[in-house]
N, C-alpha and C. Protein backbone atom coordinates (compact mmCIF):
# COMPACT_ATOMS: atom_id res chain seq x y z
N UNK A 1 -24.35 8.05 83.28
CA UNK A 1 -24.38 7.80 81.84
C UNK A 1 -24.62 6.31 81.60
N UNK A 2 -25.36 5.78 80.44
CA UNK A 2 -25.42 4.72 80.34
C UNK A 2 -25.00 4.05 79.17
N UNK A 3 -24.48 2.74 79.25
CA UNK A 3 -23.63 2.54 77.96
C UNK A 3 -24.58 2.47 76.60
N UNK A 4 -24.06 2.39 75.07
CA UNK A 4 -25.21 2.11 74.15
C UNK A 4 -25.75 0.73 73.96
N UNK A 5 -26.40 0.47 73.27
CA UNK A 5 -27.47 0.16 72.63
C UNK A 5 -26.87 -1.51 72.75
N UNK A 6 -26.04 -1.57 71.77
CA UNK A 6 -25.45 -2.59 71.45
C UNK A 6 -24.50 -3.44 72.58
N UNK A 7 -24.05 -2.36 73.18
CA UNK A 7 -23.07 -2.98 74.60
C UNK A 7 -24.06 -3.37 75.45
N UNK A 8 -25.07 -2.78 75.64
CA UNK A 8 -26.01 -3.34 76.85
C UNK A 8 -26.76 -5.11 76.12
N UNK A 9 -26.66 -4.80 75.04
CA UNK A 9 -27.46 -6.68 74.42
C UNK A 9 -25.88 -7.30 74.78
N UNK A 10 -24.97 -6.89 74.37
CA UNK A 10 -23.89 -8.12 74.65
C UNK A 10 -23.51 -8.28 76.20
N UNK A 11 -23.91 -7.10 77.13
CA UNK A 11 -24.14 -7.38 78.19
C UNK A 11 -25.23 -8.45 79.20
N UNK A 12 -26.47 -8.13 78.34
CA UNK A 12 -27.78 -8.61 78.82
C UNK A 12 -26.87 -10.41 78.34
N UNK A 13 -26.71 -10.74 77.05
CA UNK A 13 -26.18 -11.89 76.58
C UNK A 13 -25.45 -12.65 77.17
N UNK A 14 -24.19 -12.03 77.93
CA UNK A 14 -23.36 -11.90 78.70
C UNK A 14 -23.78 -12.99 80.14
N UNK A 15 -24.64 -12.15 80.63
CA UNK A 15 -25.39 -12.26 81.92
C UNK A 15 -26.00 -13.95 81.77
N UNK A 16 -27.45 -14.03 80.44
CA UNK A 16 -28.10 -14.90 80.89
C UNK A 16 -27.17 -16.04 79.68
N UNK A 17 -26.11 -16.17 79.31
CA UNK A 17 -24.87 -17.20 79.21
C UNK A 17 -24.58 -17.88 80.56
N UNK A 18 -24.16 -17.17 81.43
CA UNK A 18 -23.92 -17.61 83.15
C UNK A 18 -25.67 -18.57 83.57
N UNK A 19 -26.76 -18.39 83.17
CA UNK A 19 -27.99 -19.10 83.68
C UNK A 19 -28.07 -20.35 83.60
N UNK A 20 -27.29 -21.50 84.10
CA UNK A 20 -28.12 -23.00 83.56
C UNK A 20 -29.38 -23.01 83.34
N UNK A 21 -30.07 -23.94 82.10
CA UNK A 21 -31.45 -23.71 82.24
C UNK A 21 -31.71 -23.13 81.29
N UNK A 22 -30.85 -21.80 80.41
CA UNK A 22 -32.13 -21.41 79.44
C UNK A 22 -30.88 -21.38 78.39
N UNK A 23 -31.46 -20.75 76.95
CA UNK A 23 -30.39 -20.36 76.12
C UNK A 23 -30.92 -19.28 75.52
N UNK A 24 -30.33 -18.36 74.45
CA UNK A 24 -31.22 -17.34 73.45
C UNK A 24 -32.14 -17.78 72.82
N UNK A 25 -32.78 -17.50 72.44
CA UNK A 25 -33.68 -18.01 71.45
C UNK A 25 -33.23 -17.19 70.01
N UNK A 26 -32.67 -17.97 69.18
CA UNK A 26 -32.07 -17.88 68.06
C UNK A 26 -32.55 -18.36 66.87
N UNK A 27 -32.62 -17.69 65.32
CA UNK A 27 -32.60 -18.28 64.23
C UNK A 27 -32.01 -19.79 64.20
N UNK A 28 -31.98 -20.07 63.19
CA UNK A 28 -32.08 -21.76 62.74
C UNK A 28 -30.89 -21.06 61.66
N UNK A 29 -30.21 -20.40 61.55
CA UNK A 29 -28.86 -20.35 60.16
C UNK A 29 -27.69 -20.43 60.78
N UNK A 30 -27.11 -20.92 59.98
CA UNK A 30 -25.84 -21.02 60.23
C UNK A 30 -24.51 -20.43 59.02
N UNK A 31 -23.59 -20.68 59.65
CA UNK A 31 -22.43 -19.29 59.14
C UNK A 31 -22.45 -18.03 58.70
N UNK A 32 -23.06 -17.39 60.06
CA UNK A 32 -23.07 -15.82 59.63
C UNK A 32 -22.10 -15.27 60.48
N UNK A 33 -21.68 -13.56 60.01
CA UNK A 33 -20.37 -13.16 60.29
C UNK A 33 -20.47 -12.66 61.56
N UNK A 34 -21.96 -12.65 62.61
CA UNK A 34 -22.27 -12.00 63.85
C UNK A 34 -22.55 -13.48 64.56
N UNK A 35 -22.46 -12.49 65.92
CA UNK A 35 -23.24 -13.77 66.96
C UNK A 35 -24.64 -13.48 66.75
N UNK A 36 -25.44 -14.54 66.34
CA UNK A 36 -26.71 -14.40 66.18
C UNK A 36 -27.82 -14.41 67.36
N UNK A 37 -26.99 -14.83 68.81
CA UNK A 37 -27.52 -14.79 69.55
C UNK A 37 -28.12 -13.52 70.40
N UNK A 38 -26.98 -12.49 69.86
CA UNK A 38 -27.54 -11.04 69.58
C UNK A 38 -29.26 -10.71 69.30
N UNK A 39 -29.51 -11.56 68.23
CA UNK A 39 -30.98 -11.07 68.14
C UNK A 39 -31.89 -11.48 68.72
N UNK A 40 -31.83 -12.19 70.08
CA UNK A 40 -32.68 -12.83 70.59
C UNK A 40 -32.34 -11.20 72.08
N UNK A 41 -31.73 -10.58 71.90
CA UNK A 41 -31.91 -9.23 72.92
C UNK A 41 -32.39 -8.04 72.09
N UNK A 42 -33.71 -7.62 72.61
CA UNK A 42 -33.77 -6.19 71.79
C UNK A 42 -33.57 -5.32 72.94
N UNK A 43 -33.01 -4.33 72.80
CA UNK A 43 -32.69 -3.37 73.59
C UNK A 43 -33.33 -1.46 73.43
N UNK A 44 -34.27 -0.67 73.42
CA UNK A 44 -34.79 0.05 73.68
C UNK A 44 -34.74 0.91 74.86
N UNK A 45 -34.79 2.28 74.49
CA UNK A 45 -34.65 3.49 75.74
C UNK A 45 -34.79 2.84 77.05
N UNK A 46 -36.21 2.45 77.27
CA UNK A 46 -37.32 2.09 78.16
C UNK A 46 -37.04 0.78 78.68
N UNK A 47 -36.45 -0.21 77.54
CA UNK A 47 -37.03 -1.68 78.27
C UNK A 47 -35.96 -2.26 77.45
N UNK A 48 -36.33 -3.57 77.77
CA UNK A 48 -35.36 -4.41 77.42
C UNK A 48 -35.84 -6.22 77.17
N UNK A 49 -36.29 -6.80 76.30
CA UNK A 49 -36.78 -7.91 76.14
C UNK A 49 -35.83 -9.17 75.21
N UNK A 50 -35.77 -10.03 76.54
CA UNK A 50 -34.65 -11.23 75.94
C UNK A 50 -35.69 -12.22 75.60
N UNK A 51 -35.11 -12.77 74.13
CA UNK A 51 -36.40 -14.12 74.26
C UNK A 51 -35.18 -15.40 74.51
N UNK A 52 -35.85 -16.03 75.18
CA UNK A 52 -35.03 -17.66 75.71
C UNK A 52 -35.59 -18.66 75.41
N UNK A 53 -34.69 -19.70 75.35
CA UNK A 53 -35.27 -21.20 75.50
C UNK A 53 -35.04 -22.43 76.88
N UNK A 54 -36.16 -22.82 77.57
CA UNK A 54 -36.11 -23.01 77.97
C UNK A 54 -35.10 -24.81 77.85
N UNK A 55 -34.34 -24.81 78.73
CA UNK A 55 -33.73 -25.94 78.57
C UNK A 55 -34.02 -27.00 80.02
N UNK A 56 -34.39 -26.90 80.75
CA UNK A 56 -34.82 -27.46 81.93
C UNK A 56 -36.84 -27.11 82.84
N UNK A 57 -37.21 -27.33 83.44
CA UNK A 57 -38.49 -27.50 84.43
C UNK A 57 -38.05 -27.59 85.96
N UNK A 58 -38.47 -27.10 86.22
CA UNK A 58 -39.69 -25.64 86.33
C UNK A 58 -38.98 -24.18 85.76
N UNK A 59 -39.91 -23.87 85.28
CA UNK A 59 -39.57 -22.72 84.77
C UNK A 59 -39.30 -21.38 85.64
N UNK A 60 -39.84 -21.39 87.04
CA UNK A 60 -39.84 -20.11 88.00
C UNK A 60 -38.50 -20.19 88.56
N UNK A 61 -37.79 -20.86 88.80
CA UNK A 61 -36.61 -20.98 89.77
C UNK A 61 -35.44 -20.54 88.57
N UNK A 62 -36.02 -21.09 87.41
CA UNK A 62 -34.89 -20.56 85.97
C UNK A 62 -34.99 -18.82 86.02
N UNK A 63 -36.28 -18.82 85.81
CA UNK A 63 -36.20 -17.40 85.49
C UNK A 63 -36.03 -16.66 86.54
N UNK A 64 -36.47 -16.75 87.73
CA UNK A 64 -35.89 -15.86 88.99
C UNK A 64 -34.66 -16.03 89.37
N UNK A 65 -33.59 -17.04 88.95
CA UNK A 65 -32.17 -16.54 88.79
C UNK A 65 -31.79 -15.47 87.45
N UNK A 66 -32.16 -15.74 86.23
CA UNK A 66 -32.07 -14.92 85.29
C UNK A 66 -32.42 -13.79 85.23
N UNK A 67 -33.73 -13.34 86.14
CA UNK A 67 -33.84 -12.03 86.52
C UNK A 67 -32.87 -11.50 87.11
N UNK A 68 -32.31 -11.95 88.12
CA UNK A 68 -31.24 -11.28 89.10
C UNK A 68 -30.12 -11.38 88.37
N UNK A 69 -29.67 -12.19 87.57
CA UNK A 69 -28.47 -11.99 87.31
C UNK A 69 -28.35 -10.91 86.20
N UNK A 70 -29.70 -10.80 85.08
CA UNK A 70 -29.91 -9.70 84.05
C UNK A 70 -29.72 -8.58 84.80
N UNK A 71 -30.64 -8.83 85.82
CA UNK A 71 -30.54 -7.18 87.04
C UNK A 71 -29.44 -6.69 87.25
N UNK A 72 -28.73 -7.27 87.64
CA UNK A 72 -27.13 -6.72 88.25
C UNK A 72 -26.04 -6.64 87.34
N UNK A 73 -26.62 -7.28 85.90
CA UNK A 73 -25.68 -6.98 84.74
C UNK A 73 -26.33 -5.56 84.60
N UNK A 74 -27.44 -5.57 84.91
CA UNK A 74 -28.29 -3.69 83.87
C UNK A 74 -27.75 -3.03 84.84
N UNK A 75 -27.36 -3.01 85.88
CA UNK A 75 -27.19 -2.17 86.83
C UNK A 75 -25.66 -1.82 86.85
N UNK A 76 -24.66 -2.53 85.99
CA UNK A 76 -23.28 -2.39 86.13
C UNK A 76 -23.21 -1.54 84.94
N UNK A 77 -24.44 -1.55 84.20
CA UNK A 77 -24.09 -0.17 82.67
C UNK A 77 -25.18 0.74 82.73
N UNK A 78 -25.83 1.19 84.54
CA UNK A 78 -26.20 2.39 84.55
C UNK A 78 -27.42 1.97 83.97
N UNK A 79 -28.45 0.79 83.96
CA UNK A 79 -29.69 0.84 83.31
C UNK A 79 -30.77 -0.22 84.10
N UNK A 80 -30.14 0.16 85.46
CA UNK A 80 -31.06 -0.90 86.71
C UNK A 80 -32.30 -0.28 86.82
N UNK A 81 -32.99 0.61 86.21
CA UNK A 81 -34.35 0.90 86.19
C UNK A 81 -35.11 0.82 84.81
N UNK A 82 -34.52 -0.35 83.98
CA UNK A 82 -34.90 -0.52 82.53
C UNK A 82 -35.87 -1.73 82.93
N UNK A 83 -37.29 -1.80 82.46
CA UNK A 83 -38.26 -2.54 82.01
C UNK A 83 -37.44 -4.04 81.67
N UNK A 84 -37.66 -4.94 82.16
CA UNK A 84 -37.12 -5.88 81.56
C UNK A 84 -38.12 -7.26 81.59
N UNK A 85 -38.22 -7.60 80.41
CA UNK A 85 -38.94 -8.86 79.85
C UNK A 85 -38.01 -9.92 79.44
N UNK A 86 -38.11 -11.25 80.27
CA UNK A 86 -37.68 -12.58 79.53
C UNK A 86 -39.05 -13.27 79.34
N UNK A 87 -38.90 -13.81 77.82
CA UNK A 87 -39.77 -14.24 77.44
C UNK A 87 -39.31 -15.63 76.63
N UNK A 88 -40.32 -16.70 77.41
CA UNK A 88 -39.54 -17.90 76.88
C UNK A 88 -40.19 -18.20 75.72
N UNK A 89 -39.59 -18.41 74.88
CA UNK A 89 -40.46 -18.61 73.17
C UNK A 89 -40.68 -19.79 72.76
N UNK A 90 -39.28 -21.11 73.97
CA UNK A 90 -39.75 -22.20 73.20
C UNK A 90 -39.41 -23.41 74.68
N UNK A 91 -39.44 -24.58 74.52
CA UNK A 91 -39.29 -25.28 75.57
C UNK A 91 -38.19 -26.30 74.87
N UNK A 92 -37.03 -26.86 75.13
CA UNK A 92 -36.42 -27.63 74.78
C UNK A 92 -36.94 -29.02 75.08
N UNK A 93 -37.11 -30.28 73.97
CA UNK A 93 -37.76 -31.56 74.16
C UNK A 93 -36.85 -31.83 75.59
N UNK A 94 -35.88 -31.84 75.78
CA UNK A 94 -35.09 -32.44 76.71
C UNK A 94 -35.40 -32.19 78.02
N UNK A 95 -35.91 -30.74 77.83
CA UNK A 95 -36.82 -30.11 79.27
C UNK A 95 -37.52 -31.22 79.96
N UNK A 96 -38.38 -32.18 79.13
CA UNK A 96 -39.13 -33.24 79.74
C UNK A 96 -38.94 -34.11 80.02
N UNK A 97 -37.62 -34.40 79.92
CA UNK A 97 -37.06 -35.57 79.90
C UNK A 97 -36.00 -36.14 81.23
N UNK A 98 -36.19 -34.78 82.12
CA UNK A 98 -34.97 -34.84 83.11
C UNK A 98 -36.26 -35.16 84.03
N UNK A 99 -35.41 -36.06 85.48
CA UNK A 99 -36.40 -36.65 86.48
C UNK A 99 -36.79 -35.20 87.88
N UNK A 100 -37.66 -35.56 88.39
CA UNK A 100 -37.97 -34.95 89.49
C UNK A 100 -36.86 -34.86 90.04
């Protein structure tokens, strides 16, 4: 059985919180009565697409920890064969700013 809809985004959320390196990719408002970081996970039968921001360079070593760690969160609520997309939407200025 696999958990719903909503438990698996606060799961997926959950997961790439633990990632140094990226964050949700979130609205720009402030004081609302949810975590808004919620909407940066959509969650669907099939798949599953987080959008992030990148907070550090290179981007492959970020996201191939975030894969694995999303992985083994989907896999603790029964949904380790769900489609999964991280998609970085934005790059943080600061990203460029850290040295080799």
């Amino acid at each position: 059985m696999t958990a719903p809809a909503g438990t698996v985004a606060e799961v997926v959320l959950a997961a790439v919180r633990k990632v140094p390196g990226l964050r949700p990719a979130t609205p720009q408002v402030t004081r609302m009565p949810w975590d808004l970081e919620l909407l940066a996970v959509d969650v669907a039968p099939g798949d599953i697409e987080v959008r992030l921001v990148a907070l550090v360079l290179p981007l492959g070593p970020v996201l191939r920890l975030a894969e694995t760690v999303v992985r083994q969160a989907l896999a603790d609520v029964g949904r380790e064969r769900t489609l999964l997309r991280l998609v970085i939407t934005d790059v943080d200025a600061t990203a460029f700013d850290q040295g080799p």
